[in-house]
Protein backbone atom coordinates (compact mmCIF):
# COMPACT_ATOMS: atom_id res chain seq x y z
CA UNK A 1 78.23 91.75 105.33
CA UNK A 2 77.83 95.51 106.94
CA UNK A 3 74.73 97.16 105.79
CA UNK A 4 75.34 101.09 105.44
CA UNK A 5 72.97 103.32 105.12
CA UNK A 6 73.15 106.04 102.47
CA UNK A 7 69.85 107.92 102.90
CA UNK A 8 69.87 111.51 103.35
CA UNK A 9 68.05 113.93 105.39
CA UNK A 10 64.71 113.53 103.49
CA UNK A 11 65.27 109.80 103.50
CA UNK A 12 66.40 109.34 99.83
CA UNK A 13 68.72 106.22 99.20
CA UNK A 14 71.91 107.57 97.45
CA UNK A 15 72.45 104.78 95.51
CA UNK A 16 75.87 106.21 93.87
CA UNK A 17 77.71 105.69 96.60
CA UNK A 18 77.60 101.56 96.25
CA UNK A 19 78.21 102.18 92.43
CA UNK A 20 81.16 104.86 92.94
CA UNK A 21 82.99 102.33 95.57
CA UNK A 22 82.76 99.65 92.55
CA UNK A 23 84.31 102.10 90.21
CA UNK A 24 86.61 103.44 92.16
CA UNK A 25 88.09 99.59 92.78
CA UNK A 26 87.63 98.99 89.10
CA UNK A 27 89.86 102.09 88.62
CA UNK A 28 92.71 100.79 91.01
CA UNK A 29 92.38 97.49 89.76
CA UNK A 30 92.72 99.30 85.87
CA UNK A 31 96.09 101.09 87.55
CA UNK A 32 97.81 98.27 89.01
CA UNK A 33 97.40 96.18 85.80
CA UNK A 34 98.76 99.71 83.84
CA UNK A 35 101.98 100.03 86.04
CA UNK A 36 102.45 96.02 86.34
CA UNK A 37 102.65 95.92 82.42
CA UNK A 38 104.57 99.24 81.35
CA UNK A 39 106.87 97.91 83.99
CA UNK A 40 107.56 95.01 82.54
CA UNK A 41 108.05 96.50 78.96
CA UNK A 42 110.54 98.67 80.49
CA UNK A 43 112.28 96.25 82.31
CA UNK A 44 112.58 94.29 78.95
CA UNK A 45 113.94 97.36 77.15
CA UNK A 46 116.15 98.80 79.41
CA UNK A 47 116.62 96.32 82.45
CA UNK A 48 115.57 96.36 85.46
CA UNK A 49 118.43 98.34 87.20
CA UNK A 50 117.97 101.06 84.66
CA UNK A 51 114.59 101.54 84.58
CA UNK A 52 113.57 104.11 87.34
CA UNK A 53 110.06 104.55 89.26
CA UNK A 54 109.41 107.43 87.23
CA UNK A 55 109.89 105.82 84.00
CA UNK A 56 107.23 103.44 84.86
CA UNK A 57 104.98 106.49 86.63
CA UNK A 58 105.24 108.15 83.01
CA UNK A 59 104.64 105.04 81.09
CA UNK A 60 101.25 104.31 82.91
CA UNK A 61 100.25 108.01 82.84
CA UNK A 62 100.44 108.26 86.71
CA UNK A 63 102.35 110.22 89.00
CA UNK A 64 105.60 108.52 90.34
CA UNK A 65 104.31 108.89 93.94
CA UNK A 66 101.41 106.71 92.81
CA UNK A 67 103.54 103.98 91.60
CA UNK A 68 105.21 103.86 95.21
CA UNK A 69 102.18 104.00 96.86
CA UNK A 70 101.01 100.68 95.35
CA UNK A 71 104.69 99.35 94.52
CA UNK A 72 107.13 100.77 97.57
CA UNK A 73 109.95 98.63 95.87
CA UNK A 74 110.73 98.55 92.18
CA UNK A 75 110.95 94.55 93.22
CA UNK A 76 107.17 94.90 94.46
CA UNK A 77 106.23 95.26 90.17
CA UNK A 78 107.91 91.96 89.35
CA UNK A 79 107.23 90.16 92.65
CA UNK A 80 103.90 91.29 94.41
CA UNK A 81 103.05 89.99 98.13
């Protein structure tokens, strides 16, 4: 494990910036699960030739470049790496 240090100038520990890395991977984690399940709704409903990235982007309340981003496939949502 890397120890970082997070003190400022005056030697203060800024001890939000171990807490904001936790919550921003409990936020991506929150996303993927989001897109990985409205996907698979809309693959249900409409199939999943007909169902386009930005169908799923607007299901999970993300932009559609954030869906490629994590998914650069439509293939990637059913079968991750």
């Amino acid at each position: 494990m890397v120890a970082i240090d997070f003190s400022n100038a005056a030697g203060d520990t800024l001890e939000w910036a171990t807490s904001l890395a936790a919550s921003d991977r409990s936020i991506r984690c929150t996303a993927l699960h989001v897109m990985t399940n409205e996907s698979a709704d809309l693959f249900a409903e409409n199939g999943f030739h007909r169902t386009t990235i930005k169908q799923v982007a607007e299901a999970a309340d993300v932009a559609p470049r954030t869906v490629s981003g994590y998914f650069p496939s439509k293939e990637e949502l059913v079968f991750p790496d």
